[in-house]
PDB file of N, CA and C in Angstrom:
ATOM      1  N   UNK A   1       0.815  -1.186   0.000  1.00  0.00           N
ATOM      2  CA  UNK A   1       0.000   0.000   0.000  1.00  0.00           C
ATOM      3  C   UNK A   1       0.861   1.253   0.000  1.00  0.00           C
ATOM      4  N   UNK A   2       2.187   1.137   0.459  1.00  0.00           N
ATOM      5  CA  UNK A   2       2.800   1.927   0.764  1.00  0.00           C
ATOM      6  C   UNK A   2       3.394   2.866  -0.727  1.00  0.00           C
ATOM      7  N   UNK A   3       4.138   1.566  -1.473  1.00  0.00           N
ATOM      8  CA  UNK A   3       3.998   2.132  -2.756  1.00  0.00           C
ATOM      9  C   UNK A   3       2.915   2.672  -3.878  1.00  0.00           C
ATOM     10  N   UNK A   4       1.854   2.493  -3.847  1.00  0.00           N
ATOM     11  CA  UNK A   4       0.336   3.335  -3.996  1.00  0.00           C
ATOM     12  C   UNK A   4       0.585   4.430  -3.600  1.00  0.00           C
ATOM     13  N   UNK A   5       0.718   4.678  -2.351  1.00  0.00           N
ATOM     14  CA  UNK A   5       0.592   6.364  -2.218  1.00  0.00           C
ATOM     15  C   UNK A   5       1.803   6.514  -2.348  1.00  0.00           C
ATOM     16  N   UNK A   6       3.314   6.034  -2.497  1.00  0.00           N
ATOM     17  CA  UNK A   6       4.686   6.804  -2.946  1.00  0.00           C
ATOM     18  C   UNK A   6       4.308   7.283  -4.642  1.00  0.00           C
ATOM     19  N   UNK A   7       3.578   6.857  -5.170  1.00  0.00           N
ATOM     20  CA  UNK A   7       3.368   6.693  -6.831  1.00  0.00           C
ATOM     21  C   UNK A   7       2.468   8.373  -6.763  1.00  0.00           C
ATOM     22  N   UNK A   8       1.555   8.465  -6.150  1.00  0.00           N
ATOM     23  CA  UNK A   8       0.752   9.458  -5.876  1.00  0.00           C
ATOM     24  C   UNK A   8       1.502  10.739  -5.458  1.00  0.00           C
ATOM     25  N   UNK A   9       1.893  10.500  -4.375  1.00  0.00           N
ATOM     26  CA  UNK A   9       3.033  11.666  -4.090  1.00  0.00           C
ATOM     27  C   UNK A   9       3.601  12.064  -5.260  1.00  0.00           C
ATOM     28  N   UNK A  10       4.453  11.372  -5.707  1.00  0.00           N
ATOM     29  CA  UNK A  10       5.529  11.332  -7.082  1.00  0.00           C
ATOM     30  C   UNK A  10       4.862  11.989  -8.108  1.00  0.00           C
ATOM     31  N   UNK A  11       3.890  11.735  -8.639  1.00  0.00           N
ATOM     32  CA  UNK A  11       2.768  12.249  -9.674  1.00  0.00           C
ATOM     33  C   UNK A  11       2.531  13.528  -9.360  1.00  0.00           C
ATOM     34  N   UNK A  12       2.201  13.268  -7.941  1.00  0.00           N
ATOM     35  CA  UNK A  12       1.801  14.884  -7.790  1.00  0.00           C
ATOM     36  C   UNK A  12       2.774  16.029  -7.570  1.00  0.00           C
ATOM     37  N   UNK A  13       3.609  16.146  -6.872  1.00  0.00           N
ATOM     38  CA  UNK A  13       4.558  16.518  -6.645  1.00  0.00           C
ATOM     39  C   UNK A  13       5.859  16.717  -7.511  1.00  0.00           C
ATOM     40  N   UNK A  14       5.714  15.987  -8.211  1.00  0.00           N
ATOM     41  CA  UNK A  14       6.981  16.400  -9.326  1.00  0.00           C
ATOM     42  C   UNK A  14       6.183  16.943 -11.281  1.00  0.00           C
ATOM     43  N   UNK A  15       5.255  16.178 -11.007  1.00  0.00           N
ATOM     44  CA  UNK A  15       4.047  16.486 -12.048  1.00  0.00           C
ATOM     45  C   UNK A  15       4.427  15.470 -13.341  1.00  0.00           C
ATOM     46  N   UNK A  16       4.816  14.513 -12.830  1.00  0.00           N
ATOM     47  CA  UNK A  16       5.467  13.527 -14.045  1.00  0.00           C
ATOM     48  C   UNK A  16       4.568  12.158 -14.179  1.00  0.00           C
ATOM     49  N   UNK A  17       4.514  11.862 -15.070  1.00  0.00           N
ATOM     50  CA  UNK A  17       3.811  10.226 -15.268  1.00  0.00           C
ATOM     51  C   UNK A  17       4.519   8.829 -14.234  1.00  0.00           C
ATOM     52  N   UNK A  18       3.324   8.635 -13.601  1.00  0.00           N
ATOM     53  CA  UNK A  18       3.489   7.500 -12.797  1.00  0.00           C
ATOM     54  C   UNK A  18       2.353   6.611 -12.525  1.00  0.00           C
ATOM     55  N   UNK A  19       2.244   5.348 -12.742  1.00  0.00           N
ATOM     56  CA  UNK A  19       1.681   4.374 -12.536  1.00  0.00           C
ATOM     57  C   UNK A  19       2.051   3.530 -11.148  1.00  0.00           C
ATOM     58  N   UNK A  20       1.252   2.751 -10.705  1.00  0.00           N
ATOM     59  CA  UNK A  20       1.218   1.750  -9.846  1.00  0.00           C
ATOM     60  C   UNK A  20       0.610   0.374 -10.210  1.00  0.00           C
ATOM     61  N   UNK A  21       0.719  -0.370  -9.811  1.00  0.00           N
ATOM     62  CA  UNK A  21      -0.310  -1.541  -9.964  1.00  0.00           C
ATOM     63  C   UNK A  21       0.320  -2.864  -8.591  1.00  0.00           C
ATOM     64  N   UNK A  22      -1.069  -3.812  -8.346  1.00  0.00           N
ATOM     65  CA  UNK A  22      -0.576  -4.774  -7.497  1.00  0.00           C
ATOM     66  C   UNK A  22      -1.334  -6.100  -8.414  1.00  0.00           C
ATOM     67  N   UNK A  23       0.279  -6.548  -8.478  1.00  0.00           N
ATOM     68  CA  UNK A  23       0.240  -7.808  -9.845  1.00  0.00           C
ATOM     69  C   UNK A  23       0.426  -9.276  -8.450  1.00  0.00           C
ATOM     70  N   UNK A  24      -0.220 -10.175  -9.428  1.00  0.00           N
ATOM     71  CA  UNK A  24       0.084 -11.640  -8.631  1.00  0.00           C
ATOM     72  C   UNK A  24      -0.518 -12.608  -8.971  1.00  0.00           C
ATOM     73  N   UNK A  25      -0.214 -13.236  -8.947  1.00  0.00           N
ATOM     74  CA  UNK A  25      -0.805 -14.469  -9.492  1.00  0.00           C
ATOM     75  C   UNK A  25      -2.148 -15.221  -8.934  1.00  0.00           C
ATOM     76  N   UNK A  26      -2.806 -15.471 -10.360  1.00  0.00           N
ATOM     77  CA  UNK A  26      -3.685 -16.263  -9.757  1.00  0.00           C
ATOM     78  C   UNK A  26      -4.347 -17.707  -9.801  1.00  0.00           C
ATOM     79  N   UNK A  27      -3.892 -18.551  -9.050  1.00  0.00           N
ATOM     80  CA  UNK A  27      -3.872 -19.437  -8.821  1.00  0.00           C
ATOM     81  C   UNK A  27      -5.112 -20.441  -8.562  1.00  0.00           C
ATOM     82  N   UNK A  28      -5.726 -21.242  -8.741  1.00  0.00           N
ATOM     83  CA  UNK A  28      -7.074 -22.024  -8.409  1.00  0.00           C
ATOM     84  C   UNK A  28      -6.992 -22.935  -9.108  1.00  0.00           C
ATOM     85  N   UNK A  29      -8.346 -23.944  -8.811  1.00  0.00           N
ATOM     86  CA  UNK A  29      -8.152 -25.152  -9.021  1.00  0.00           C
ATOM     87  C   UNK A  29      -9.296 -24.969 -10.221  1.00  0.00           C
ATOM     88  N   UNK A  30      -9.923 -24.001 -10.588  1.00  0.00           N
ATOM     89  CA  UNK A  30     -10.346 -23.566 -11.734  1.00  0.00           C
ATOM     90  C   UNK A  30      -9.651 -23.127 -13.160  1.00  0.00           C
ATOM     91  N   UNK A  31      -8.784 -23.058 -12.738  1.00  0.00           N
ATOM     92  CA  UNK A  31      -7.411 -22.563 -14.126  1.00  0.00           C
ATOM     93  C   UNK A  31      -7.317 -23.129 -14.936  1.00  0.00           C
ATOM     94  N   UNK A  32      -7.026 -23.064 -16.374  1.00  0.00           N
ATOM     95  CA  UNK A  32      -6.786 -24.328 -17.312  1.00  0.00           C
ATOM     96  C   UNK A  32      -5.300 -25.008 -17.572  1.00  0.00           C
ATOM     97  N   UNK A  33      -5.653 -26.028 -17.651  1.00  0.00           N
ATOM     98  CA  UNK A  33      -4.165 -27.448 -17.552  1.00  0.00           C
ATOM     99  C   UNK A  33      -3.551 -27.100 -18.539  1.00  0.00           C
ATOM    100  N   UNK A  34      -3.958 -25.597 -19.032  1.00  0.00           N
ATOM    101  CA  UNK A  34      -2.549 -25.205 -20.332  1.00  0.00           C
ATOM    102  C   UNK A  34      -1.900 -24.559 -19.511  1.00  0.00           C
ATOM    103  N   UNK A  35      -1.830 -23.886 -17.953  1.00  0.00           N
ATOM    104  CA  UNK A  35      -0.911 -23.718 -17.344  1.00  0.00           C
ATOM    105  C   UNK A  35      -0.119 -24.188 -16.514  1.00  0.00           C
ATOM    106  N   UNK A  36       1.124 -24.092 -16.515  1.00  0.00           N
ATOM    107  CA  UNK A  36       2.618 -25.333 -15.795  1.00  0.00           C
ATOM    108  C   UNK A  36       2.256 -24.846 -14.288  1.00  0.00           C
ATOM    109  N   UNK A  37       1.535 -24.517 -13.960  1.00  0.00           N
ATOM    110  CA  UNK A  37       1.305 -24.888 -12.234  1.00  0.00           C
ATOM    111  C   UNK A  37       0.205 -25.777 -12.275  1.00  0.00           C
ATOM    112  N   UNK A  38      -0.806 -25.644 -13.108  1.00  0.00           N
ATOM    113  CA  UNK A  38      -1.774 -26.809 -13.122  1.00  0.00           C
ATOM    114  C   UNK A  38      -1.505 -27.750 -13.264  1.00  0.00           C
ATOM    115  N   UNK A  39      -0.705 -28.037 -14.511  1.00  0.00           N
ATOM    116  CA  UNK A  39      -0.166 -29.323 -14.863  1.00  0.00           C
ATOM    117  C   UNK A  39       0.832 -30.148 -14.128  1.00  0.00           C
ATOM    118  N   UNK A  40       1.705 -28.920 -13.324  1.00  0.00           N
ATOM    119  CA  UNK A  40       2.525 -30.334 -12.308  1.00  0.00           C
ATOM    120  C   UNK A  40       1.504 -29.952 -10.650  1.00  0.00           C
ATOM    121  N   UNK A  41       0.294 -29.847 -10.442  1.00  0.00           N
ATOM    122  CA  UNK A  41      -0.091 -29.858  -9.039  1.00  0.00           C
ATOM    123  C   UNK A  41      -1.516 -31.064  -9.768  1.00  0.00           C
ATOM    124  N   UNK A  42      -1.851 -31.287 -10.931  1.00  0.00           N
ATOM    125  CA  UNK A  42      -2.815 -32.454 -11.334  1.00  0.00           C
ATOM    126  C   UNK A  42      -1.955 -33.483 -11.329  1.00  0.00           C
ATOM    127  N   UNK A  43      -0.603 -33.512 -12.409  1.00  0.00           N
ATOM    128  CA  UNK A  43       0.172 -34.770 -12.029  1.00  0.00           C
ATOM    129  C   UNK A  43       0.335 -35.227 -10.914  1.00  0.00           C
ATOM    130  N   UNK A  44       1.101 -34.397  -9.428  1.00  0.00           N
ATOM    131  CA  UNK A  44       0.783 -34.168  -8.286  1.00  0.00           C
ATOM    132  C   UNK A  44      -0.131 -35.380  -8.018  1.00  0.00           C
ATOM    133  N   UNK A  45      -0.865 -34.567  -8.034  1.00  0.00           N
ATOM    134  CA  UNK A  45      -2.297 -35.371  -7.548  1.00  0.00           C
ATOM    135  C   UNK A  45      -2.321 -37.205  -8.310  1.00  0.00           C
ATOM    136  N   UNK A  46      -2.603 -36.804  -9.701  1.00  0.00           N
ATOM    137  CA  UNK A  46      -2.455 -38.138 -10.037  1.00  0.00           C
ATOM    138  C   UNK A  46      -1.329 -39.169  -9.785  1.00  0.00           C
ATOM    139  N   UNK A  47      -0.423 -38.786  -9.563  1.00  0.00           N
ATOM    140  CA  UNK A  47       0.553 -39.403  -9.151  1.00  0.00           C
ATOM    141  C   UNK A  47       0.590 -39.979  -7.492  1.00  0.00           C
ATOM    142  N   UNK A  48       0.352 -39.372  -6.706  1.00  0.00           N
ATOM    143  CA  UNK A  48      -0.453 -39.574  -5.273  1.00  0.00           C
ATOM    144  C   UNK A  48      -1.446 -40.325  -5.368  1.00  0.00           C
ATOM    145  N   UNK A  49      -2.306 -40.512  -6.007  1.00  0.00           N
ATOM    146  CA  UNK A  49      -3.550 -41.763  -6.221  1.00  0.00           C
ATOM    147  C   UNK A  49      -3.298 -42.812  -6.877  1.00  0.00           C
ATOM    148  N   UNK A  50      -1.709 -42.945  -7.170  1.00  0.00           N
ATOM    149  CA  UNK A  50      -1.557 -44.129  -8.452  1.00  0.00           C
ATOM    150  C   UNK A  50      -1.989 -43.866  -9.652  1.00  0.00           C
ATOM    151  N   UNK A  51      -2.556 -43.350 -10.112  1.00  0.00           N
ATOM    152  CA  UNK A  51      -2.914 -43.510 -11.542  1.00  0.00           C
ATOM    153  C   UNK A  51      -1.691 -43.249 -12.494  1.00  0.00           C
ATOM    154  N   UNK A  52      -0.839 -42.487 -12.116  1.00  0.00           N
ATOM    155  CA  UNK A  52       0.144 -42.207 -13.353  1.00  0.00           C
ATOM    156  C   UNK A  52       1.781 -42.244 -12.171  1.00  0.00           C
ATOM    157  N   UNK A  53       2.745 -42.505 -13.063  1.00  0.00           N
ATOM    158  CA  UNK A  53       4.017 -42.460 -13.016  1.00  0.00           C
ATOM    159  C   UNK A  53       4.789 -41.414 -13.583  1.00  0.00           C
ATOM    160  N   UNK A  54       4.649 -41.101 -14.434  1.00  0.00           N
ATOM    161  CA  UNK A  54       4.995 -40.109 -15.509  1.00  0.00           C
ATOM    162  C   UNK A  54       4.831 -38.638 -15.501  1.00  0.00           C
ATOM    163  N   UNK A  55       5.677 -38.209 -15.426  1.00  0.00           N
ATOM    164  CA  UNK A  55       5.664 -36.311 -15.388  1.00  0.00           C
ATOM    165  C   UNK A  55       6.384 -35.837 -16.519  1.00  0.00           C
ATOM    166  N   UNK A  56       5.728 -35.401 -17.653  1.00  0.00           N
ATOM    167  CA  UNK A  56       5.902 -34.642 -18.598  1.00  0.00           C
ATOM    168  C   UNK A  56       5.742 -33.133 -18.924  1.00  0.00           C
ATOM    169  N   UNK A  57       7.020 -32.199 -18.966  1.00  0.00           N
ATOM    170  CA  UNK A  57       6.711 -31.199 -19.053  1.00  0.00           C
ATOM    171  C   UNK A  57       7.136 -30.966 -20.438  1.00  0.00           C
ATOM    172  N   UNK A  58       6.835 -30.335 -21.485  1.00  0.00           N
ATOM    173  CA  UNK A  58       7.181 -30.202 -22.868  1.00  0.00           C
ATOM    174  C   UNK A  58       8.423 -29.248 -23.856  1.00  0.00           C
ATOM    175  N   UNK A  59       7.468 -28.006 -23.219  1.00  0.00           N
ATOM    176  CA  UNK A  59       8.177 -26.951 -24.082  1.00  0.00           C
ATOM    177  C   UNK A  59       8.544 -26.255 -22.774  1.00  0.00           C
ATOM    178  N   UNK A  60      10.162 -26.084 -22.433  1.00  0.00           N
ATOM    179  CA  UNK A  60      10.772 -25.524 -21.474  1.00  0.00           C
ATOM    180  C   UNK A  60      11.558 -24.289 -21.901  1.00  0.00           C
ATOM    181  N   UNK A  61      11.330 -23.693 -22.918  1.00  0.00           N
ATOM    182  CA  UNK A  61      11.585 -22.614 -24.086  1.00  0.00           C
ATOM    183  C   UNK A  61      10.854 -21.754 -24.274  1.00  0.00           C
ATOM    184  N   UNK A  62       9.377 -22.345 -23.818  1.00  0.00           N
ATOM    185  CA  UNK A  62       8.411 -21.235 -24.200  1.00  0.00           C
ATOM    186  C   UNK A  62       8.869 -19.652 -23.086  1.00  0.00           C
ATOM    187  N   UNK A  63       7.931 -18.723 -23.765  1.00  0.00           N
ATOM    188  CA  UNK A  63       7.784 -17.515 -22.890  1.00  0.00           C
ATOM    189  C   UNK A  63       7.359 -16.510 -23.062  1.00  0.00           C
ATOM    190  N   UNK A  64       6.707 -16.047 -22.090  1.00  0.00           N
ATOM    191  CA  UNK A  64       5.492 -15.443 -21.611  1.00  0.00           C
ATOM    192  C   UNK A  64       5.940 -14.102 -21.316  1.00  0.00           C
ATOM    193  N   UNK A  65       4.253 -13.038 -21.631  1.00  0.00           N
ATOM    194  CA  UNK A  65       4.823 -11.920 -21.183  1.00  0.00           C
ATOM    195  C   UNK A  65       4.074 -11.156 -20.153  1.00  0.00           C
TER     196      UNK A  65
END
């Protein structure tokens, strides 16, 4: 919060362009299995119940912006 109002001050006070934002991730068990936290906390799982052995992650190259 603290940086919120340092951004405000700054803006105001010097009269220059400034942004803030509060970024983070979001995480649930609603998300789709095209994302690499889903996919290794379902393996996870399947792997804990027996059903699978196998952990495949693919493209370790990709990237995001």
């Amino acid at each position: 919060m603290t940086g919120f109002y340092l951004t405000i001050n700054y803006r105001e006070a010097y009269n220059m362009h400034a942004s803030s934002g509060i970024l983070f991730n979001h995480e649930s068990p609603r998300r789709g299995f095209e994302f690499v936290t889903r996919k290794i906390t379902s393996t996870i799982s399947r792997m804990k119940a027996g059903q699978t052995n196998v952990f495949v992650i693919r493209n370790l190259e990709s990237k995001s912006d």
